[in-house]
N, C-alpha and C. Protein backbone atom coordinates (compact mmCIF):
# COMPACT_ATOMS: atom_id res chain seq x y z
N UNK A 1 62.87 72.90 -2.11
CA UNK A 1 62.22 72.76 -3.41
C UNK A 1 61.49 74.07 -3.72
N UNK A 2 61.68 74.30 -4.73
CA UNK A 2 61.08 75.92 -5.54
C UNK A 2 60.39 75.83 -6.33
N UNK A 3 59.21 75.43 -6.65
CA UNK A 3 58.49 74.74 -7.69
C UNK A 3 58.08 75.76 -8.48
N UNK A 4 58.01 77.00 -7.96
CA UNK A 4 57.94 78.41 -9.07
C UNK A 4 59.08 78.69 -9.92
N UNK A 5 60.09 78.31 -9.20
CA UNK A 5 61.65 78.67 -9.98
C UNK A 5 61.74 77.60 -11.21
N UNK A 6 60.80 76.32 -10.74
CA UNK A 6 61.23 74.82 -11.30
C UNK A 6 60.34 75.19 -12.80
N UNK A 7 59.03 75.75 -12.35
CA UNK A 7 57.99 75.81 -13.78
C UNK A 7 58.67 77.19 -14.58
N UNK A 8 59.19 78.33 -13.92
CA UNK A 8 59.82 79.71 -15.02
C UNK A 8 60.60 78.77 -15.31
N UNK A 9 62.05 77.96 -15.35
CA UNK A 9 62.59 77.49 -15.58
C UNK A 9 61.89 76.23 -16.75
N UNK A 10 60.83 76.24 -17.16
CA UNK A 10 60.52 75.08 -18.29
C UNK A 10 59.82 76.24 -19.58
N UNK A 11 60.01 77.27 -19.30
CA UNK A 11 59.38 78.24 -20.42
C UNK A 11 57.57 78.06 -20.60
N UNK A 12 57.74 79.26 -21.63
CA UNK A 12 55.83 79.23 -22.23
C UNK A 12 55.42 77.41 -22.03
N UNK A 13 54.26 76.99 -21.92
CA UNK A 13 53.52 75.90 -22.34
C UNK A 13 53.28 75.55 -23.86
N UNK A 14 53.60 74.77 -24.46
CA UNK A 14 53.02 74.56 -25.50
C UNK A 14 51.89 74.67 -25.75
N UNK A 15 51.59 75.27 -26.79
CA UNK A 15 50.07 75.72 -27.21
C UNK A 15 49.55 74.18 -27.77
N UNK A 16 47.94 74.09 -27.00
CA UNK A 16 47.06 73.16 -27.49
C UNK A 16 47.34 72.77 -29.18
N UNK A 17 47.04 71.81 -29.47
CA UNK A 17 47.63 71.38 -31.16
C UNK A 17 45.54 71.64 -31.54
N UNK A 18 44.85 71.14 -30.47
CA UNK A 18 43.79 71.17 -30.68
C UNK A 18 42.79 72.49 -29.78
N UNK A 19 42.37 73.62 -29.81
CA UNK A 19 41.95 74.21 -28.82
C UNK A 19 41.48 73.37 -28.12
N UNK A 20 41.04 73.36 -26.60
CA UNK A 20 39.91 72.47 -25.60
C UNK A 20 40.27 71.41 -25.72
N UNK A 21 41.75 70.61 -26.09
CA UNK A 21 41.18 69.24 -25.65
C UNK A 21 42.15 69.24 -24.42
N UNK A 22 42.95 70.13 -24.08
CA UNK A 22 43.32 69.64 -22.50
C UNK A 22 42.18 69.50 -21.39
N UNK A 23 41.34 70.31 -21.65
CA UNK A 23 39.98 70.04 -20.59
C UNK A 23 39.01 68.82 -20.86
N UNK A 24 39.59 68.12 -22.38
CA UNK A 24 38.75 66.37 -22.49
C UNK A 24 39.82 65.72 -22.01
N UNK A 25 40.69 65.81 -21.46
CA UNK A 25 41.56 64.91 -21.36
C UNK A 25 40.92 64.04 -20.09
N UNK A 26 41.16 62.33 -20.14
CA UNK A 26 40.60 61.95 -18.67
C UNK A 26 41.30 62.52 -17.68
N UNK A 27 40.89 62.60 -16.50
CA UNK A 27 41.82 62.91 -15.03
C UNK A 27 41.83 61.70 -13.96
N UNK A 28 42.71 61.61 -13.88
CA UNK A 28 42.74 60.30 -13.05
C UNK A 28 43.06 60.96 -11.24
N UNK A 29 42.34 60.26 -10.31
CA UNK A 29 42.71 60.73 -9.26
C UNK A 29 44.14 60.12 -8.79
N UNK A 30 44.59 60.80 -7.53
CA UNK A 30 46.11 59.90 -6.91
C UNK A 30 46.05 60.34 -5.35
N UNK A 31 46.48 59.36 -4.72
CA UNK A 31 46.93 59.70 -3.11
C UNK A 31 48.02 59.02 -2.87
N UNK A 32 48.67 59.32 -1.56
CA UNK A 32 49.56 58.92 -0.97
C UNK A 32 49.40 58.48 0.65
N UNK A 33 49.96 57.70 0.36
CA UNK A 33 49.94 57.02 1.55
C UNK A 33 51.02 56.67 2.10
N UNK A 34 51.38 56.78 3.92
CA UNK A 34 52.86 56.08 4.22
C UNK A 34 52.68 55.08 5.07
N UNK A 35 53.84 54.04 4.85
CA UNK A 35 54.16 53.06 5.36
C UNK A 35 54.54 53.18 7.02
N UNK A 36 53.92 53.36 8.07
CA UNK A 36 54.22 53.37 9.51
C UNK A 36 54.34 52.27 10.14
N UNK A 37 55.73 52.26 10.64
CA UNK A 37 56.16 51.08 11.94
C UNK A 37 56.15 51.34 13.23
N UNK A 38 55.61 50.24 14.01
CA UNK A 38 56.18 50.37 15.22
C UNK A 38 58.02 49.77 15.18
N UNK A 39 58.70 49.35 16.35
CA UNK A 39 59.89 48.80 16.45
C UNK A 39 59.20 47.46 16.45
N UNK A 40 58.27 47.04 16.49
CA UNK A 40 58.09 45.57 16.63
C UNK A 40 58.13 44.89 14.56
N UNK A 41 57.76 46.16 13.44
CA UNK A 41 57.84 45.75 12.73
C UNK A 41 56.33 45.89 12.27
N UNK A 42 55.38 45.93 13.21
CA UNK A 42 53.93 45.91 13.08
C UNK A 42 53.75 47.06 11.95
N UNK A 43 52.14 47.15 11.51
CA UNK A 43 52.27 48.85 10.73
C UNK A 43 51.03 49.18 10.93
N UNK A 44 51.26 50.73 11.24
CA UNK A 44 49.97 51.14 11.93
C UNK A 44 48.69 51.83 10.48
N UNK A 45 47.39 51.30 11.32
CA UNK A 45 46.41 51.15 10.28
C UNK A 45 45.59 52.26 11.26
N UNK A 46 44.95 53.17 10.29
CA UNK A 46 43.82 53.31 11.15
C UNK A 46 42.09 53.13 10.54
N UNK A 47 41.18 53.05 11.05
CA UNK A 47 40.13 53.06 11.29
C UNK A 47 39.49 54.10 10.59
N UNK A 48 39.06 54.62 9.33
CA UNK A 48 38.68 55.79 9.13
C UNK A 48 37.22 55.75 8.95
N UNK A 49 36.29 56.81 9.49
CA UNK A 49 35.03 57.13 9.45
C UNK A 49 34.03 57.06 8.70
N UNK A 50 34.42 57.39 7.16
CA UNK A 50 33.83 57.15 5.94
C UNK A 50 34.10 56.02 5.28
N UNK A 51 34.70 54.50 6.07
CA UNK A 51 34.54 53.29 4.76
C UNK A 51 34.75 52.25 6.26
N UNK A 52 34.34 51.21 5.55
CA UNK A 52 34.37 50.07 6.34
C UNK A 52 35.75 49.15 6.41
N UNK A 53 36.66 49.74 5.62
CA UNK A 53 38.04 48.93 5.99
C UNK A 53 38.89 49.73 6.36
N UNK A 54 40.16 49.12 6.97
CA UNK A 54 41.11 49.90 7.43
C UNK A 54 42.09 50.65 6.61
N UNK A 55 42.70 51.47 7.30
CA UNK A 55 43.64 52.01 5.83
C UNK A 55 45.32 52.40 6.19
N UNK A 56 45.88 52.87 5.55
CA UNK A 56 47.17 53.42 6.23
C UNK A 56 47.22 55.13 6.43
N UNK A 57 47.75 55.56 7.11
CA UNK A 57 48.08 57.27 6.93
C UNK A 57 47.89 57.86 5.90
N UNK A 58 47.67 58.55 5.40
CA UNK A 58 47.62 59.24 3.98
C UNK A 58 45.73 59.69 3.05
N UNK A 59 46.22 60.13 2.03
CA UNK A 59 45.20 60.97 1.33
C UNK A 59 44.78 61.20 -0.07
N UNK A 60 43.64 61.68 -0.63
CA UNK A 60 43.71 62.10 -2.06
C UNK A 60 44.78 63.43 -1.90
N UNK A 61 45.03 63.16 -3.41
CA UNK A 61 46.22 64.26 -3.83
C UNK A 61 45.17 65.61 -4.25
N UNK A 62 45.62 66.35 -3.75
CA UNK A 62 44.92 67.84 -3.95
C UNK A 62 45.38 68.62 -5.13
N UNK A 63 44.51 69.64 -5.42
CA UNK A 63 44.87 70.52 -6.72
C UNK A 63 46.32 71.47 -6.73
N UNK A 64 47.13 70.95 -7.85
CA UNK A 64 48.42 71.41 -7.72
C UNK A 64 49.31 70.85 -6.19
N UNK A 65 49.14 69.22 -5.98
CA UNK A 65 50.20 69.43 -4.98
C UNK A 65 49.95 67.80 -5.30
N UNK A 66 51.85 67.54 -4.37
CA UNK A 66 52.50 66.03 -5.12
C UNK A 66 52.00 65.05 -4.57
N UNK A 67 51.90 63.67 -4.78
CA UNK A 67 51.46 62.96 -3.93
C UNK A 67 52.46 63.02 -2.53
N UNK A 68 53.93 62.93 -2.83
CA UNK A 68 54.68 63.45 -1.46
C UNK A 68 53.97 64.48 -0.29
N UNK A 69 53.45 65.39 -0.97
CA UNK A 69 53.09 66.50 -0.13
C UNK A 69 51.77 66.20 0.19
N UNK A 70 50.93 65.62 -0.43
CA UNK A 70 49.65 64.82 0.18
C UNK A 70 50.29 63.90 1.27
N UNK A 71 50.74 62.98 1.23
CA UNK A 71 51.13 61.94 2.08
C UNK A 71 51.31 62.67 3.18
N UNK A 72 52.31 63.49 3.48
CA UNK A 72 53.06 64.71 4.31
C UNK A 72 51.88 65.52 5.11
N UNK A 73 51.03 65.67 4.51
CA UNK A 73 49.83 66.71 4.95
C UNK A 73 48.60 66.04 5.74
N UNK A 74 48.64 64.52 4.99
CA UNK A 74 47.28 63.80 5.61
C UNK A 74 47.73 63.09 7.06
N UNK A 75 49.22 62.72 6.68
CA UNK A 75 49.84 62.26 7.96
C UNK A 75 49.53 63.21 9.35
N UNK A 76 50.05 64.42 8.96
CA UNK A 76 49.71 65.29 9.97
C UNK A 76 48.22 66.05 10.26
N UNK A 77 47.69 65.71 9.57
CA UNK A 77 46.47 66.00 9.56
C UNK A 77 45.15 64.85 10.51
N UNK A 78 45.58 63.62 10.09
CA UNK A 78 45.31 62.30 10.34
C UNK A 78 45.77 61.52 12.19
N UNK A 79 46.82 62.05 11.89
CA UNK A 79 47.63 61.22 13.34
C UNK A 79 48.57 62.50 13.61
N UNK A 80 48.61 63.71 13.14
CA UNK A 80 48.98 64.48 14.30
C UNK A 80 50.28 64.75 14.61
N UNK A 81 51.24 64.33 13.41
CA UNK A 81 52.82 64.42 13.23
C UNK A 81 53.18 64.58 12.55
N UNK A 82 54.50 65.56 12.55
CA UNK A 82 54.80 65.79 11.26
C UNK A 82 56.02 64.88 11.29
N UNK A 83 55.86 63.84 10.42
CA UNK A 83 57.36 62.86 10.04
C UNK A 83 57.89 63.17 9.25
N UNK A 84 58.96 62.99 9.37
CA UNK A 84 59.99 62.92 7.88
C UNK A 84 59.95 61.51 7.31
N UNK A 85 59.11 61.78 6.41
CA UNK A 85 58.31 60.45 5.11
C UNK A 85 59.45 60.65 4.14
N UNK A 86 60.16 59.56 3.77
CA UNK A 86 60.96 59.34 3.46
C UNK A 86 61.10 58.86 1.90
N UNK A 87 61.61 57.57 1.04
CA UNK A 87 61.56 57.37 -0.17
C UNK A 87 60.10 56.63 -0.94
N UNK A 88 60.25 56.53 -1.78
CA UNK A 88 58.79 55.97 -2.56
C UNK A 88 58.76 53.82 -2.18
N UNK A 89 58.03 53.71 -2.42
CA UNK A 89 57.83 51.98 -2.13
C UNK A 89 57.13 51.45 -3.38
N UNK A 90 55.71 52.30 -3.13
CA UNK A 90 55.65 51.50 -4.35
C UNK A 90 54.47 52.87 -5.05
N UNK A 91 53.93 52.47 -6.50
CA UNK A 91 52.99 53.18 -6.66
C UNK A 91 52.19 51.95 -7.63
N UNK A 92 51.06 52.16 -7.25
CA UNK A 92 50.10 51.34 -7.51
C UNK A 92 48.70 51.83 -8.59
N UNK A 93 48.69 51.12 -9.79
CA UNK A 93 47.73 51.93 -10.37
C UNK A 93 46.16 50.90 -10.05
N UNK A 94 44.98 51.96 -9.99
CA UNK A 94 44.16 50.90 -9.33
C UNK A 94 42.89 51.69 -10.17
N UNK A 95 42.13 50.15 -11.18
CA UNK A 95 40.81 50.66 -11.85
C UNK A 95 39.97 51.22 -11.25
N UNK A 96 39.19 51.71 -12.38
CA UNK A 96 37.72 52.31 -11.78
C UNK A 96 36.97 51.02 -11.28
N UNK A 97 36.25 51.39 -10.10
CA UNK A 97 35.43 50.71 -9.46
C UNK A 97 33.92 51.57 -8.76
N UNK A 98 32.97 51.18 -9.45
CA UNK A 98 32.11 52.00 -8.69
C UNK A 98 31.73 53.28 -9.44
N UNK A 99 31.59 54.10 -8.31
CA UNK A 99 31.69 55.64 -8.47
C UNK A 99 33.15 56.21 -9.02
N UNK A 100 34.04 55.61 -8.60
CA UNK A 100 34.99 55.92 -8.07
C UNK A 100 36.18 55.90 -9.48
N UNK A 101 36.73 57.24 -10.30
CA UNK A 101 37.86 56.61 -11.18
C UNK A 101 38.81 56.27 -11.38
N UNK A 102 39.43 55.57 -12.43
CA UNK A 102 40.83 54.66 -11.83
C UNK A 102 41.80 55.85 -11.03
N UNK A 103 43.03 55.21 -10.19
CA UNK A 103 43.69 56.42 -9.35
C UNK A 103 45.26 55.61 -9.70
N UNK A 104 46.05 56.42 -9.18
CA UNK A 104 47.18 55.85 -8.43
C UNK A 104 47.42 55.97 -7.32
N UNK A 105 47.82 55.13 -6.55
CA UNK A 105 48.44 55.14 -5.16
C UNK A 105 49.88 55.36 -5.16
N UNK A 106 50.53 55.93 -3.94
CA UNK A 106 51.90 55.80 -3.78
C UNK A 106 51.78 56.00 -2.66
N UNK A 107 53.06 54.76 -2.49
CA UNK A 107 53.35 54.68 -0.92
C UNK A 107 54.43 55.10 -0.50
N UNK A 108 55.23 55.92 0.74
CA UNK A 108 56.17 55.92 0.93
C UNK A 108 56.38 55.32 2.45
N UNK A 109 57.84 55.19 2.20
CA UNK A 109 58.13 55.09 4.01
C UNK A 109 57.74 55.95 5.17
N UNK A 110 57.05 56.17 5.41
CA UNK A 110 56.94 56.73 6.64
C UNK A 110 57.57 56.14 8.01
N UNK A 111 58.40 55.37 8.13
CA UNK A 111 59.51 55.31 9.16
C UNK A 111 59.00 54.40 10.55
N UNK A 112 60.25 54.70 11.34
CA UNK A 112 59.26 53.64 12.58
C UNK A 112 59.26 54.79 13.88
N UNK A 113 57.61 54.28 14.29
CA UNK A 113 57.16 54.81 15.27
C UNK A 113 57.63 54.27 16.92
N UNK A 114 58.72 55.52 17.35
CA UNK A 114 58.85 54.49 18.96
C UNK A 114 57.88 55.53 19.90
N UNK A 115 57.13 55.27 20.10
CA UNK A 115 56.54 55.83 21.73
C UNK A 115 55.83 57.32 21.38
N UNK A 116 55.68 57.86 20.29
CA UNK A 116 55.45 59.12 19.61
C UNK A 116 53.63 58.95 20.43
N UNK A 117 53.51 59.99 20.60
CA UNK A 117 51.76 59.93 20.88
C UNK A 117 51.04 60.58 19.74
N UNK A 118 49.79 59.68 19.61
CA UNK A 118 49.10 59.76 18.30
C UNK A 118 48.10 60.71 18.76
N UNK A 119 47.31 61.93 17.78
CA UNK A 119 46.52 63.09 18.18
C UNK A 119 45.37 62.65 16.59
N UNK A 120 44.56 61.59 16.55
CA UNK A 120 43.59 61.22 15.81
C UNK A 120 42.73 62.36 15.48
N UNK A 121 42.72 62.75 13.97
CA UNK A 121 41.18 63.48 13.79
C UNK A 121 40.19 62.56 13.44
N UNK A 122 39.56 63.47 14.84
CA UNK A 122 38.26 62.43 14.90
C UNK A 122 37.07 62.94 13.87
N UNK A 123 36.96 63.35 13.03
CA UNK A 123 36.50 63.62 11.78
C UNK A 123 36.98 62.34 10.83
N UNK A 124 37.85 62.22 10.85
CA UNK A 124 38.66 61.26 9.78
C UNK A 124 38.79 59.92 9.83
N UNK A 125 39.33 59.34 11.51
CA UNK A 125 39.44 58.40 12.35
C UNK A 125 39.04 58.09 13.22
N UNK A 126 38.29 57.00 13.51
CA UNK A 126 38.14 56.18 14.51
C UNK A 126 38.91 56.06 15.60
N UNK A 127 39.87 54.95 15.33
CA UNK A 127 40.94 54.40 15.89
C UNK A 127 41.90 53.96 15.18
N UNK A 128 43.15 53.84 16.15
CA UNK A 128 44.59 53.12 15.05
C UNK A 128 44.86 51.45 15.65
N UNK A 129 45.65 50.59 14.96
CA UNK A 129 46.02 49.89 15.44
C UNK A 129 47.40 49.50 14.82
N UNK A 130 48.63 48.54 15.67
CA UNK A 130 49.46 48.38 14.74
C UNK A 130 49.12 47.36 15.18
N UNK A 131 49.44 46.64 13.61
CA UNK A 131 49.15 44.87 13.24
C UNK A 131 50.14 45.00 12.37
N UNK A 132 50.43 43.40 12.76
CA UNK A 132 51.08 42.78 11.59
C UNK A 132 50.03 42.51 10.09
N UNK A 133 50.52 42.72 9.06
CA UNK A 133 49.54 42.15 7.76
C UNK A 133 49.34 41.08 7.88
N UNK A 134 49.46 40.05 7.99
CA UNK A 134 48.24 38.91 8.22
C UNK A 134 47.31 38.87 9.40
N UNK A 135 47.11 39.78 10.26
CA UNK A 135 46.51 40.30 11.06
C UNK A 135 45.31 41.26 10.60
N UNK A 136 45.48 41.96 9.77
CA UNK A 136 45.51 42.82 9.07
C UNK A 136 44.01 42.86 7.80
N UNK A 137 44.99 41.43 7.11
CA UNK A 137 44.74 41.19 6.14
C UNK A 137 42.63 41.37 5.70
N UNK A 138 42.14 40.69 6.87
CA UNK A 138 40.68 40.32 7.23
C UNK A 138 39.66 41.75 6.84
N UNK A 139 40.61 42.70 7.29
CA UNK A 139 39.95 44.10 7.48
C UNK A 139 40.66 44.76 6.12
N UNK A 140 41.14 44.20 5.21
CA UNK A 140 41.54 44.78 3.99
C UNK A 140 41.14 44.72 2.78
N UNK A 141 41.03 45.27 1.78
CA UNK A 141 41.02 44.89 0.49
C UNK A 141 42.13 44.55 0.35
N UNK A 142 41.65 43.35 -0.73
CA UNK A 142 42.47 42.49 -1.09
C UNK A 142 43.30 43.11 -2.06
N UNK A 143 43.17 44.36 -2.78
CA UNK A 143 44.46 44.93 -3.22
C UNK A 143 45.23 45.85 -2.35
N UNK A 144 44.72 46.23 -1.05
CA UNK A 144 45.55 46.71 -0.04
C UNK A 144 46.30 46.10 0.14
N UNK A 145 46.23 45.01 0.61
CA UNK A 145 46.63 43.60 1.03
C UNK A 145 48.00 43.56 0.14
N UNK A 146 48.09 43.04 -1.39
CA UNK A 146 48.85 42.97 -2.20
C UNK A 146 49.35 44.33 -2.55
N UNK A 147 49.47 45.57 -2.45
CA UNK A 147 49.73 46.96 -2.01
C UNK A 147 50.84 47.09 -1.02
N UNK A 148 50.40 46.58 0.28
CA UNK A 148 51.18 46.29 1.40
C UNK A 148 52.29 45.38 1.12
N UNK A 149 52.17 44.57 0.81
CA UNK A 149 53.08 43.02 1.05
C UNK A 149 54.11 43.91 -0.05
N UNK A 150 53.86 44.50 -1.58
CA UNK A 150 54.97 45.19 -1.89
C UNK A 150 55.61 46.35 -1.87
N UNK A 151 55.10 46.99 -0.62
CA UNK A 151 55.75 48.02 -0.09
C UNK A 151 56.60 47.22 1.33
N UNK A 152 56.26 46.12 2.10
CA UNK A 152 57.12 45.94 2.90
C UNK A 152 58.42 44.86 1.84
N UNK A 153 58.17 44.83 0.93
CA UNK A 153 59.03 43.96 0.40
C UNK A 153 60.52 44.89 -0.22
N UNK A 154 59.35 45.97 -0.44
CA UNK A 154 60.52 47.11 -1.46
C UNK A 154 61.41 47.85 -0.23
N UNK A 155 60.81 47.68 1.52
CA UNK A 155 61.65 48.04 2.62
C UNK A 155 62.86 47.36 2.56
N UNK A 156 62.37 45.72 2.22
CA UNK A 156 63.77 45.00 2.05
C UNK A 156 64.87 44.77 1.57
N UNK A 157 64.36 44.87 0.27
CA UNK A 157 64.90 44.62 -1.20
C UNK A 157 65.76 46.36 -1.44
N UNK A 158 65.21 47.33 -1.26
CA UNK A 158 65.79 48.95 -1.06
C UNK A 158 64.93 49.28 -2.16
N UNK A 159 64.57 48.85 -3.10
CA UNK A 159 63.95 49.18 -4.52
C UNK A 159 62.52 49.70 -4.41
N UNK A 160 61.93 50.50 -5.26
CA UNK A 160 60.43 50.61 -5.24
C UNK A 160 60.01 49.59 -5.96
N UNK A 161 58.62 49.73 -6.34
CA UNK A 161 57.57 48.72 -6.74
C UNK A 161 56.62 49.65 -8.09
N UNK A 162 56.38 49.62 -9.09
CA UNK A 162 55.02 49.84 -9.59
C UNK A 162 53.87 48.58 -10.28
N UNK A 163 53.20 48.44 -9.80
CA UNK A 163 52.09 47.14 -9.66
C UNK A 163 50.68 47.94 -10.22
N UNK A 164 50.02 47.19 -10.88
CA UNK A 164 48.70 47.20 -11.69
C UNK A 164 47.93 46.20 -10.46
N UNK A 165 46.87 47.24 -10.04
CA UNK A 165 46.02 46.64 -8.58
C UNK A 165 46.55 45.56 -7.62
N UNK A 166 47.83 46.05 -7.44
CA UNK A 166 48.47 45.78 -6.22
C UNK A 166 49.19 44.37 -7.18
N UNK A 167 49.55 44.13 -8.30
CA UNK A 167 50.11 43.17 -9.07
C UNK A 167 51.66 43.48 -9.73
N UNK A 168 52.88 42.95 -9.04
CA UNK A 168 54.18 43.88 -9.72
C UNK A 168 53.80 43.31 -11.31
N UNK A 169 54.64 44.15 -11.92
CA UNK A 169 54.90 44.77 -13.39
C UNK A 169 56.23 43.82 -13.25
């Protein structure tokens, strides 16, 4: 992928219709996240430092880069491997709550784990575990929860998912 070749290749930008309003525009945040198996089917969660529930592999999306390449970066950053993360599952749009403004999620496959040894940043993580989701479920938000169930569904089915707070469309 050539993403310099990809943007010369779309010409000049269109000029603002309004000066300054690309800088009012809202910004919505996005991360990625991947779907990790053991062979048992389980999916590994880990423990992260800054929140009280569990989460999957993955990250906020950074300035100028895809949620793919977030996913890709936090994975290895996170647990210490570089996988080959594979197709999309689902992407999830999820309101503002809090502090916090509305985002999207996207999940991809991240594949199954046999016997690989995990290298935790302990900045980031706690601990991992693989559970099954109703195992799971206790230590989740409840749109994780519904997040999950249609990303292992879209493993099945081959299809992705896009869902409004973990709700298919």
């Amino acid at each position: 992928m050539n993403r310099q070749n990809d943007l010369a290749a779309e010409g000049e930008p269109e000029r603002e219709f309004n000066p300054g309003i690309a800088a009012r525009f809202p910004r919505k945040t996005a991360a990625g996240g991947a779907l990790i198996r053991d062979p048992a089917g389980r999916i590994l969660f880990l423990e992260p430092t800054y929140k009280p529930t569990l989460d999957i592999p993955g990250g906020i999306v950074e300035s100028d880069e895809s949620p793919y390449e977030a996913c890709c970066r936090e994975v290895r950053e996170e647990i210490g491997l570089d996988l080959a993360i594979s197709r999309l599952l689902v992407v999830d749009w999820v309101p503002a709550h809090g502090p916090w403004s509305d985002s999207l999620a996207f999940v991809f496959d991240g594949g199954v784990l046999d016997h690989e040894p995990l290298v935790l940043d302990p900045t980031e993580v706690r601990a991992h575990h693989f559970l099954a989701l109703p195992e799971a479920t206790p230590r989740l938000r409840p749109s994780m929860t519904r997040r999950l169930t249609l990303a292992q569904q879209a493993l099945t089915t081959n299809t992705h998912v896009y869902a409004d707070f973990g709700r298919p469309i």
